[in-house]
PDB file of N, CA and C in Angstrom:
ATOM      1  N   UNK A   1       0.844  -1.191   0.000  1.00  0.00           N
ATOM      2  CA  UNK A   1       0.000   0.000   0.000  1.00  0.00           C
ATOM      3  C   UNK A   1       0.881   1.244   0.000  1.00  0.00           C
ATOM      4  N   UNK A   2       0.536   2.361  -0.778  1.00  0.00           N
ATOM      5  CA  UNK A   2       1.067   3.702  -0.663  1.00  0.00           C
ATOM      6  C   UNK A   2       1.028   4.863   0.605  1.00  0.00           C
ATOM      7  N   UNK A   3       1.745   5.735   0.412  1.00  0.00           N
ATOM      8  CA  UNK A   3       1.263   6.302   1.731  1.00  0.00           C
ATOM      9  C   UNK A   3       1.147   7.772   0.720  1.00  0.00           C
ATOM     10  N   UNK A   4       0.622   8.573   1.591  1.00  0.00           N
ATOM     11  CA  UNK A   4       0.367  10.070   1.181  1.00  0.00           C
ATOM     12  C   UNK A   4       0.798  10.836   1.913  1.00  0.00           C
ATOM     13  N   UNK A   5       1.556  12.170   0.657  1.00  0.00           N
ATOM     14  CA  UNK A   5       2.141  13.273   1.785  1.00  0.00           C
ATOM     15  C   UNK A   5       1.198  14.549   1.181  1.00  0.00           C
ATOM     16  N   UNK A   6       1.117  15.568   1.474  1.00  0.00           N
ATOM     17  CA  UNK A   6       0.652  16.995   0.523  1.00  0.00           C
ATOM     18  C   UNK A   6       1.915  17.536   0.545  1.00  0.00           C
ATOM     19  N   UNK A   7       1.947  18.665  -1.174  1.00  0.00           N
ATOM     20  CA  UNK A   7       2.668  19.288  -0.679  1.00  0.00           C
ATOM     21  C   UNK A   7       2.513  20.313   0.385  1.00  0.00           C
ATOM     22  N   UNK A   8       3.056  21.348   0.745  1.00  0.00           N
ATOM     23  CA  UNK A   8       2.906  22.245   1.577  1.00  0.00           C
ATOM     24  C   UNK A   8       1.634  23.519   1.317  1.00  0.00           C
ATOM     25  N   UNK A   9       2.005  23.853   0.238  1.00  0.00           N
ATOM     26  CA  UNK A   9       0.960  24.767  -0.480  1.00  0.00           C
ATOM     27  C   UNK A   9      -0.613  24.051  -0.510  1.00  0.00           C
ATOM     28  N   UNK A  10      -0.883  22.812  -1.116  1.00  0.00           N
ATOM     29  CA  UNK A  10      -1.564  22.045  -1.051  1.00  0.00           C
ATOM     30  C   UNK A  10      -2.375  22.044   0.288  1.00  0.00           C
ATOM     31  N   UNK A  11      -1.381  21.522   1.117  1.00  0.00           N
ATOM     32  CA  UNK A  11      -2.109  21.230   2.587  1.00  0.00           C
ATOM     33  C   UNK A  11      -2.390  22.579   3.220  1.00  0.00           C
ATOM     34  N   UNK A  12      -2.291  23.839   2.702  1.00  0.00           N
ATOM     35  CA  UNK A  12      -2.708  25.399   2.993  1.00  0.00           C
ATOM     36  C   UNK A  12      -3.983  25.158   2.262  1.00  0.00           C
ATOM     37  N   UNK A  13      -4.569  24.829   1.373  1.00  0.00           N
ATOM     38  CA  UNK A  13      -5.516  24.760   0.290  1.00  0.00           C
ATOM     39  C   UNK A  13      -6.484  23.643   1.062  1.00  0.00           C
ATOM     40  N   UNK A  14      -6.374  22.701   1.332  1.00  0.00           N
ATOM     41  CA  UNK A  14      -7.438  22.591   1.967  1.00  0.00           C
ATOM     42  C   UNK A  14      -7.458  22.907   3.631  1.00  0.00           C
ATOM     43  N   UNK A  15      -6.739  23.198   4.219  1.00  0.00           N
ATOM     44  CA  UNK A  15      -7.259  23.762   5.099  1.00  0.00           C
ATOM     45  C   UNK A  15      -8.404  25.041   4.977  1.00  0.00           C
ATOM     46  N   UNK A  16      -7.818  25.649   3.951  1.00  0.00           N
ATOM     47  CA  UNK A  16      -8.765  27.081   3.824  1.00  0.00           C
ATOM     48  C   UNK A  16      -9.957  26.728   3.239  1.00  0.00           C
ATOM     49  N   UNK A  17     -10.060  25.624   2.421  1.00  0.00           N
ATOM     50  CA  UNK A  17     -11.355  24.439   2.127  1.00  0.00           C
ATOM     51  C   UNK A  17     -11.946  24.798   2.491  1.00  0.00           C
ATOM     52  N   UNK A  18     -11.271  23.969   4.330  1.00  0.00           N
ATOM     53  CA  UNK A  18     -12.516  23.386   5.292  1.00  0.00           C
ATOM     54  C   UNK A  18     -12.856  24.204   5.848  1.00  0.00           C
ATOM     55  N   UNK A  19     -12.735  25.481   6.089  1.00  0.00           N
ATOM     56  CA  UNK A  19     -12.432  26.918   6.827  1.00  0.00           C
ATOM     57  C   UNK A  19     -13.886  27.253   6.406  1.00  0.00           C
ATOM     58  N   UNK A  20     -14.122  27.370   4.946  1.00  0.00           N
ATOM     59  CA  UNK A  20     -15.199  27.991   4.023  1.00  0.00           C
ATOM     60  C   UNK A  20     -16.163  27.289   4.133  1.00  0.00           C
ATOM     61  N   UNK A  21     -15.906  26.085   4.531  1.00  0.00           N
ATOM     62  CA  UNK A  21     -16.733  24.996   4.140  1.00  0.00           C
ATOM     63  C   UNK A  21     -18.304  25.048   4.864  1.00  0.00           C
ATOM     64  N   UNK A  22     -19.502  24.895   4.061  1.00  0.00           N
ATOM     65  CA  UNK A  22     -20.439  24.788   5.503  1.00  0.00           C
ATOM     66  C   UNK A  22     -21.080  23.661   6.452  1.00  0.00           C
ATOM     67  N   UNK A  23     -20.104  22.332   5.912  1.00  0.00           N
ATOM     68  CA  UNK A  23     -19.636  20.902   6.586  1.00  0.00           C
ATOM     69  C   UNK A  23     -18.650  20.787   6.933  1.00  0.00           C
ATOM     70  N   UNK A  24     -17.791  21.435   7.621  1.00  0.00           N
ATOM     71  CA  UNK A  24     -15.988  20.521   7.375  1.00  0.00           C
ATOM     72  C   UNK A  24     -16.005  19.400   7.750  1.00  0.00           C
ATOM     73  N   UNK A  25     -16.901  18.620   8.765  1.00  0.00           N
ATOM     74  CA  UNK A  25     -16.824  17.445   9.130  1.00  0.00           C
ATOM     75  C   UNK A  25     -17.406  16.530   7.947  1.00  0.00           C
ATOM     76  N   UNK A  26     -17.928  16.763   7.284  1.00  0.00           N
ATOM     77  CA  UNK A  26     -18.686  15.780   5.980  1.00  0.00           C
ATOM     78  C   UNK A  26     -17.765  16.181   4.940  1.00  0.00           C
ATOM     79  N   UNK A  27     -17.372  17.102   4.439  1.00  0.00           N
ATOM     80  CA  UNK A  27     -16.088  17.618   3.662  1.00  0.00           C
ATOM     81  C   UNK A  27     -15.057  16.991   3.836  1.00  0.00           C
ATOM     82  N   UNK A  28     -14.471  16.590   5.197  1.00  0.00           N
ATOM     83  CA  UNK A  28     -13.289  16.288   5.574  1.00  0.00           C
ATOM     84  C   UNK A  28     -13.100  14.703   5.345  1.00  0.00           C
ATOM     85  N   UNK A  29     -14.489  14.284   5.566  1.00  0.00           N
ATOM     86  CA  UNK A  29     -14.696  12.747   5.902  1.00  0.00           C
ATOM     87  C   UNK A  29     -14.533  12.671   3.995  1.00  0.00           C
ATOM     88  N   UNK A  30     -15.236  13.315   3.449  1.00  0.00           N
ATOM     89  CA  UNK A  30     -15.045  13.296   1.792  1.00  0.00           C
ATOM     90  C   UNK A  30     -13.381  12.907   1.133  1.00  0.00           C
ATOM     91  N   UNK A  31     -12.515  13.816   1.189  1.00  0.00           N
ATOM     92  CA  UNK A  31     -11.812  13.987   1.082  1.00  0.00           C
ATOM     93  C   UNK A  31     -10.880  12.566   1.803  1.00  0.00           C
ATOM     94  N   UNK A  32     -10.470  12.588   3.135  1.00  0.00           N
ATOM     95  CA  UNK A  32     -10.400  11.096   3.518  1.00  0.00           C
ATOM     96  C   UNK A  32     -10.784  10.005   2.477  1.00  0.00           C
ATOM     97  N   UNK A  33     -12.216  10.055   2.505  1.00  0.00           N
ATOM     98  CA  UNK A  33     -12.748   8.689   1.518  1.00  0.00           C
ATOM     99  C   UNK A  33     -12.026   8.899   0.331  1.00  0.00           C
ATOM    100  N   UNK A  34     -12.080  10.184  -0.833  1.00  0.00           N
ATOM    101  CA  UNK A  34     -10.841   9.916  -1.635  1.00  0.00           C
ATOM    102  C   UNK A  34      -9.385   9.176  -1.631  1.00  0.00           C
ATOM    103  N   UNK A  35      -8.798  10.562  -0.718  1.00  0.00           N
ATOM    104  CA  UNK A  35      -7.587   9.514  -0.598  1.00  0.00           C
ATOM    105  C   UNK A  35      -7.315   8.274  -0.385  1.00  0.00           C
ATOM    106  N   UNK A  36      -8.148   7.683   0.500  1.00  0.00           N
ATOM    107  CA  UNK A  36      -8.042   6.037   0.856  1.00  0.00           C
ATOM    108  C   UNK A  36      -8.199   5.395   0.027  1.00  0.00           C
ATOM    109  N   UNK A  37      -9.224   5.709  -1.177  1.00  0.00           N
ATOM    110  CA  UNK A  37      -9.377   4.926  -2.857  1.00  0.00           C
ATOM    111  C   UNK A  37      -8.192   5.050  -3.346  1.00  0.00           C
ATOM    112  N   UNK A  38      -7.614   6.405  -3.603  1.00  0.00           N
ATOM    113  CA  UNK A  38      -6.506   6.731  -4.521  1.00  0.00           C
ATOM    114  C   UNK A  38      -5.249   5.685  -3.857  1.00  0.00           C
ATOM    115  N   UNK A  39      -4.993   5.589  -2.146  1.00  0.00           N
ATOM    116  CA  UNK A  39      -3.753   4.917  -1.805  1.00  0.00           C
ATOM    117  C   UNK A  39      -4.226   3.585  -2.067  1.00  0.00           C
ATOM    118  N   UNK A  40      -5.068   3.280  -1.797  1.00  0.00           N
ATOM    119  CA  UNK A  40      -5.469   1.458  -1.965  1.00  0.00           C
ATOM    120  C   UNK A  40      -5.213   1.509  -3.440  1.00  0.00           C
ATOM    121  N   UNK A  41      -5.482   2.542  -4.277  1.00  0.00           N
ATOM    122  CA  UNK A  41      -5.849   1.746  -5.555  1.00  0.00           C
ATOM    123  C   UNK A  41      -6.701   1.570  -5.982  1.00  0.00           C
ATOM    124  N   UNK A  42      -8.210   1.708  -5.463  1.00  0.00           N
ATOM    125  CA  UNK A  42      -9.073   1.506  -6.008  1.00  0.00           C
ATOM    126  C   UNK A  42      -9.895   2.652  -6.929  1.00  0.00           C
ATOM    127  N   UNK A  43      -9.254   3.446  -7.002  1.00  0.00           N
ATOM    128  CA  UNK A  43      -9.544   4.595  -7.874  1.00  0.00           C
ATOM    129  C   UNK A  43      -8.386   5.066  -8.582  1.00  0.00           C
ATOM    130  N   UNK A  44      -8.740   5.140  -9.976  1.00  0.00           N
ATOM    131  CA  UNK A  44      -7.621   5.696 -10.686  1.00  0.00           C
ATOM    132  C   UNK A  44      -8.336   7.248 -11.410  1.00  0.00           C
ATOM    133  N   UNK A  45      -8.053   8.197 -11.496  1.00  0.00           N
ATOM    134  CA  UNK A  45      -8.638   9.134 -11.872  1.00  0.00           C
ATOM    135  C   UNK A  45      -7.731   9.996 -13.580  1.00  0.00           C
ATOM    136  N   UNK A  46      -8.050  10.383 -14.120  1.00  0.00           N
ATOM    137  CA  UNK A  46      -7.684  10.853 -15.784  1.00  0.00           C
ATOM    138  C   UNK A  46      -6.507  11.906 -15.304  1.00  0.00           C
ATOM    139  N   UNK A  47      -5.807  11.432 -16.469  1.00  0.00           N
ATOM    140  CA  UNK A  47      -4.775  12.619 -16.371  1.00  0.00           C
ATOM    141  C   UNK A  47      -5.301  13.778 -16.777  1.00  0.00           C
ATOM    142  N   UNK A  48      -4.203  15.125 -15.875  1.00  0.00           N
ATOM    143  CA  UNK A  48      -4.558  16.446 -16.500  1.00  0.00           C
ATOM    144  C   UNK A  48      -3.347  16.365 -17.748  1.00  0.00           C
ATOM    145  N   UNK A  49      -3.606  16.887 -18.785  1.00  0.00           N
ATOM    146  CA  UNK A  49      -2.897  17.010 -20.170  1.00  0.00           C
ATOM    147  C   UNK A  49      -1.658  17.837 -19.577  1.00  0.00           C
ATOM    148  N   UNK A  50      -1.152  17.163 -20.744  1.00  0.00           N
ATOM    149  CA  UNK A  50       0.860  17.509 -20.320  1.00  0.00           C
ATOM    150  C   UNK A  50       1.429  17.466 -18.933  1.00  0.00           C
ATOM    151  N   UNK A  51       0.798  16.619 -18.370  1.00  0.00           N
ATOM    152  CA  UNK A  51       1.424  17.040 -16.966  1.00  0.00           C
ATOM    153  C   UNK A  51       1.455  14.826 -16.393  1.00  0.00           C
ATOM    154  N   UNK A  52       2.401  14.674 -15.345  1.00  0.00           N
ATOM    155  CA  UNK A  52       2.238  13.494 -14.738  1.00  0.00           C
ATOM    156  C   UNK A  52       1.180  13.400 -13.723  1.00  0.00           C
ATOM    157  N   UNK A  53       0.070  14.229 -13.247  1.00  0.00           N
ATOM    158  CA  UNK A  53      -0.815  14.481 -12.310  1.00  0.00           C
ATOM    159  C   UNK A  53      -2.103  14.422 -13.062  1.00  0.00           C
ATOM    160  N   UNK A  54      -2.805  13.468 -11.425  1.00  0.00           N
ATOM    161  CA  UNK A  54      -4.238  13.228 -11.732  1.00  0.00           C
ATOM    162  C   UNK A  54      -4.686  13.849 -11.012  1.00  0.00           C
ATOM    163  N   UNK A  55      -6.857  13.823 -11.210  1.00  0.00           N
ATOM    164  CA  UNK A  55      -7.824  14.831 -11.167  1.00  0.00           C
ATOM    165  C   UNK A  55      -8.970  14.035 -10.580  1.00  0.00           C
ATOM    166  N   UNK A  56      -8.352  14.061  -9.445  1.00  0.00           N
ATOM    167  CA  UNK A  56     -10.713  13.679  -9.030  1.00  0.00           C
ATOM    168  C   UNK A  56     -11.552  15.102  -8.458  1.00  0.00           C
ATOM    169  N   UNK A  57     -11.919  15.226  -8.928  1.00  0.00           N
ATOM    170  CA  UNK A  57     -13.175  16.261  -9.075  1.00  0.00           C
ATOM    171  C   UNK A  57     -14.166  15.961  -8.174  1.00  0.00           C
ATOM    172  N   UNK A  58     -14.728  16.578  -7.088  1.00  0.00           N
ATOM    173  CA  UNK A  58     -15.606  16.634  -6.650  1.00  0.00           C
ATOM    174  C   UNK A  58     -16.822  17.538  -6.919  1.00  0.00           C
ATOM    175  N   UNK A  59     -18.495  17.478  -6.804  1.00  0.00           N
ATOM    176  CA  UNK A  59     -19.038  18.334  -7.539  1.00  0.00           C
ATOM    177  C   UNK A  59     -19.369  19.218  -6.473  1.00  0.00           C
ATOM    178  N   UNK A  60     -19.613  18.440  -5.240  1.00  0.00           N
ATOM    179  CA  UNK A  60     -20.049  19.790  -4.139  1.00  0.00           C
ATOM    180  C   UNK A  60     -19.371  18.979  -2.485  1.00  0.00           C
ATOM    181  N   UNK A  61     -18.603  20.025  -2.235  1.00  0.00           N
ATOM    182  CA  UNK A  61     -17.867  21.740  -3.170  1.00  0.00           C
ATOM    183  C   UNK A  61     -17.105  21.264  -4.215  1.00  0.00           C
ATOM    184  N   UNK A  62     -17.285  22.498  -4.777  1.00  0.00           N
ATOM    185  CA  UNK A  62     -16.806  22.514  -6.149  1.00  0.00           C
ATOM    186  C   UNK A  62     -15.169  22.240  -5.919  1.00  0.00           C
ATOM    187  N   UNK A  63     -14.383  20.992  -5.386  1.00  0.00           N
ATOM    188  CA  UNK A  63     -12.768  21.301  -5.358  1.00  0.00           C
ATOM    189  C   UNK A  63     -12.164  20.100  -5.903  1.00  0.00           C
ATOM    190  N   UNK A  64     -10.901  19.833  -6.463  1.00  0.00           N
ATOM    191  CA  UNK A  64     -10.546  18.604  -6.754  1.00  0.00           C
ATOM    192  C   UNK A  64      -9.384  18.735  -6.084  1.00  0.00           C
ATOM    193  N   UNK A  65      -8.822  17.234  -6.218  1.00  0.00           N
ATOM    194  CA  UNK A  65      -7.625  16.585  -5.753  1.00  0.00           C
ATOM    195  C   UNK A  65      -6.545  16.344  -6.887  1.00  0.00           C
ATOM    196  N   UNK A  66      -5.521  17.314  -6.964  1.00  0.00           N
ATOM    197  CA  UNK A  66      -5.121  16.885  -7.861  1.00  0.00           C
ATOM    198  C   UNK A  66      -3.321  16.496  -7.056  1.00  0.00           C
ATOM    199  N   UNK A  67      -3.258  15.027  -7.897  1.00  0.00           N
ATOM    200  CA  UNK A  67      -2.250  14.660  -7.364  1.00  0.00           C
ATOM    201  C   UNK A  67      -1.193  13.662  -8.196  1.00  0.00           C
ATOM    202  N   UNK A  68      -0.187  13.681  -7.424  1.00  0.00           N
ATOM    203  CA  UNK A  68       0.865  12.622  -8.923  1.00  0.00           C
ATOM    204  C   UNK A  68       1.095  11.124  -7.897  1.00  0.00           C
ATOM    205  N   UNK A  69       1.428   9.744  -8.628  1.00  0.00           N
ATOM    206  CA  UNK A  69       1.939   9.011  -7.908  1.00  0.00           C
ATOM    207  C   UNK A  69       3.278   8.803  -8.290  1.00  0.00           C
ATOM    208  N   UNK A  70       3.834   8.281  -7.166  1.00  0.00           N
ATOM    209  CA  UNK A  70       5.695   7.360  -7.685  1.00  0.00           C
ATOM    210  C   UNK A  70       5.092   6.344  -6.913  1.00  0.00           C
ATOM    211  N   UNK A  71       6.244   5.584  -7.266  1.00  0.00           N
ATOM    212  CA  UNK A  71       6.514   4.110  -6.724  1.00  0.00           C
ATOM    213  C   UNK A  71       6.074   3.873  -5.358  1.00  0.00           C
ATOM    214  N   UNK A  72       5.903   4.524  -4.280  1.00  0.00           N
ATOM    215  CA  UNK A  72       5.643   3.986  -2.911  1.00  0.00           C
ATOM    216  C   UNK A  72       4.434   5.518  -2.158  1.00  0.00           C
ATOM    217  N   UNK A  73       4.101   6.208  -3.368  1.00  0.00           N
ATOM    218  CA  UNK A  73       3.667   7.449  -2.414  1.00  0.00           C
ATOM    219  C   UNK A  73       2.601   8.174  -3.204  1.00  0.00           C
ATOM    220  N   UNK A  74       1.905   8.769  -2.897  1.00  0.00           N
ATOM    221  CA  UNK A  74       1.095   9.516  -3.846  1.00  0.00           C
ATOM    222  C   UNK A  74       1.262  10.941  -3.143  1.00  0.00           C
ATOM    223  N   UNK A  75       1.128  11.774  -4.079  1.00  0.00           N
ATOM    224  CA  UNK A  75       1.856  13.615  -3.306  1.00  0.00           C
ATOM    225  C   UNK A  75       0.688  14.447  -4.034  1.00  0.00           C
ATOM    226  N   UNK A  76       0.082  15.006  -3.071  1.00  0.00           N
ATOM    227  CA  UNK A  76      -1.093  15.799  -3.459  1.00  0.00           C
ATOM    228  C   UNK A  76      -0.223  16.869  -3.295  1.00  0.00           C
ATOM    229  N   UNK A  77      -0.743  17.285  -5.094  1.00  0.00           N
ATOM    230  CA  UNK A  77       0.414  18.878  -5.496  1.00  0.00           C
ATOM    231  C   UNK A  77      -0.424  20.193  -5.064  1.00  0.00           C
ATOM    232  N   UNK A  78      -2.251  19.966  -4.904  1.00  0.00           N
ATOM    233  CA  UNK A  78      -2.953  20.967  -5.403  1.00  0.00           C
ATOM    234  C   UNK A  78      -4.423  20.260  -4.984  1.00  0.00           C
ATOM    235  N   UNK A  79      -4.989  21.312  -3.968  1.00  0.00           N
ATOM    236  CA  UNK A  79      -6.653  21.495  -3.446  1.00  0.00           C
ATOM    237  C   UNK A  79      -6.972  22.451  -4.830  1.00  0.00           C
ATOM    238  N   UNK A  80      -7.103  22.780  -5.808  1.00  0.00           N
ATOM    239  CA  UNK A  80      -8.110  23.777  -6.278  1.00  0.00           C
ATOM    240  C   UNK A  80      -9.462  23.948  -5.897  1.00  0.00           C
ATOM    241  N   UNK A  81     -10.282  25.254  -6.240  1.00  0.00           N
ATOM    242  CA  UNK A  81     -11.515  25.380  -5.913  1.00  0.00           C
ATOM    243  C   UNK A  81     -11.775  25.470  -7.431  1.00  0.00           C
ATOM    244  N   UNK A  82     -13.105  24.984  -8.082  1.00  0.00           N
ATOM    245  CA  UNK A  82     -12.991  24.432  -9.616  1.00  0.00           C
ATOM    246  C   UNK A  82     -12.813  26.158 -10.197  1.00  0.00           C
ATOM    247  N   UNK A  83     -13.511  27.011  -9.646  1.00  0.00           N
ATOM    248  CA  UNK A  83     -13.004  28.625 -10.230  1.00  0.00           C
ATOM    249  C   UNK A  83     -11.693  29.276 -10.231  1.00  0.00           C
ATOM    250  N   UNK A  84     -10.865  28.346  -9.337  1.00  0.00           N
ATOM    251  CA  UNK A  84      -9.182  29.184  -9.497  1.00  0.00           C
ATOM    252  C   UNK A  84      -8.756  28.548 -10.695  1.00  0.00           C
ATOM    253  N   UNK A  85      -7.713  29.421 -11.162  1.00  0.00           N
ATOM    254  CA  UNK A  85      -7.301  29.353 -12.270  1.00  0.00           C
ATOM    255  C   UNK A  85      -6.397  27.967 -12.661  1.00  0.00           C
ATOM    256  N   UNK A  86      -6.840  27.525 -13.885  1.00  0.00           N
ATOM    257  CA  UNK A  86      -6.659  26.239 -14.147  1.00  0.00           C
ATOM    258  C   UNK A  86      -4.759  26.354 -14.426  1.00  0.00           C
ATOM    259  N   UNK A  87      -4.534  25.269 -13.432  1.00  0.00           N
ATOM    260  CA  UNK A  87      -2.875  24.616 -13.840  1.00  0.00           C
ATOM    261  C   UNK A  87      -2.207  25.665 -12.893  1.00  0.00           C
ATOM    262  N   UNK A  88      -2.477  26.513 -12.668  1.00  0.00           N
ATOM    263  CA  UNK A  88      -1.538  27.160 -11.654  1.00  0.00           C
ATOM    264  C   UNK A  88      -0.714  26.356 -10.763  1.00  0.00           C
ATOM    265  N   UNK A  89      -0.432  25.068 -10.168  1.00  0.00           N
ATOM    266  CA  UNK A  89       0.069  24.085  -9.558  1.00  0.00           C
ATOM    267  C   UNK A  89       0.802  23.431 -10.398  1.00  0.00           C
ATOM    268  N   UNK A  90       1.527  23.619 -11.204  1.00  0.00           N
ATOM    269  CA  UNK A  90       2.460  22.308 -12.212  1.00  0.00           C
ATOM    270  C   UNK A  90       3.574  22.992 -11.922  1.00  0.00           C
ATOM    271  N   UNK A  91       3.840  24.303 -11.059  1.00  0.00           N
ATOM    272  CA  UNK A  91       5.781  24.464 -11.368  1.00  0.00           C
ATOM    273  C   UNK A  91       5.377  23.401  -9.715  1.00  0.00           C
ATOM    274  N   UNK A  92       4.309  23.243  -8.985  1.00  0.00           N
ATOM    275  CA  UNK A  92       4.838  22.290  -7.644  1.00  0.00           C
ATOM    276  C   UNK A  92       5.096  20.767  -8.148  1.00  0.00           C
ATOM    277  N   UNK A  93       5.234  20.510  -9.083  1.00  0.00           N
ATOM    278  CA  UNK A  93       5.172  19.030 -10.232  1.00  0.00           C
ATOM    279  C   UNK A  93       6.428  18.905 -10.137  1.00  0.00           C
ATOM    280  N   UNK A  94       7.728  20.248  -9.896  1.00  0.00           N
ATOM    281  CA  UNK A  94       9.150  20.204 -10.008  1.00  0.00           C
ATOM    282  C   UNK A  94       9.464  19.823  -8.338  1.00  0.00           C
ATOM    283  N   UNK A  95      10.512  18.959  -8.413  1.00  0.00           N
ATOM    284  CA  UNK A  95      11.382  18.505  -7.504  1.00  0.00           C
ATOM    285  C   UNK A  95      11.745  19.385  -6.882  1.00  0.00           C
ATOM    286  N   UNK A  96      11.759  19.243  -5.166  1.00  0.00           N
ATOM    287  CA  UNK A  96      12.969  20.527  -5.091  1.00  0.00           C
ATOM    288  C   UNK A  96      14.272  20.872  -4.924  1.00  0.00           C
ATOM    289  N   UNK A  97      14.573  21.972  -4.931  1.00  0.00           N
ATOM    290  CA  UNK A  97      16.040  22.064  -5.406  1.00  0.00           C
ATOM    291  C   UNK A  97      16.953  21.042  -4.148  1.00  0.00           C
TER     292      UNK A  97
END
């Protein structure tokens, strides 16, 4: 099984989510239930174009998960809210220095 880290920016993004949110406890439990598909495996979600990172979309709230896997880990790059601007998260796709 994989494990999951966020990046840093990321894990600012949904915190401010759940902040807005007018469930965080049903939001939060959401989000959980994602990830646990994505690390088991039992969900594979579409790539975003040109990029090594995937997209599960949630419809309400409007936010997705977008995240890359390697070999032992899956790294959530990016909480978007579906109105922020699309791809803004791919220079966090780069390694760091």
């Amino acid at each position: 099984m994989k494990t999951f880290a966020y990046h840093p920016e990321a894990e600012d993004e949904v915190i401010n989510a759940l902040l807005a949110s007018h469930d965080a406890a049903a939001f939060r439990q959401m989000i959980a239930a994602a990830l646990q598909d994505i690390v088991n495996g039992l969900m594979t979600h579409p790539l975003v174009p040109r990029t090594p990172a995937r997209k599960c979309s949630f419809t309400k709230p409007p936010y997705s998960i977008i995240y890359a896997e390697a070999a032992n880990e899956i790294r959530v790059v990016a909480f978007p809210h579906h109105k922020r601007r699309t791809n803004y998260w791919k220079s966090r796709l780069r390694p760091p220095p």
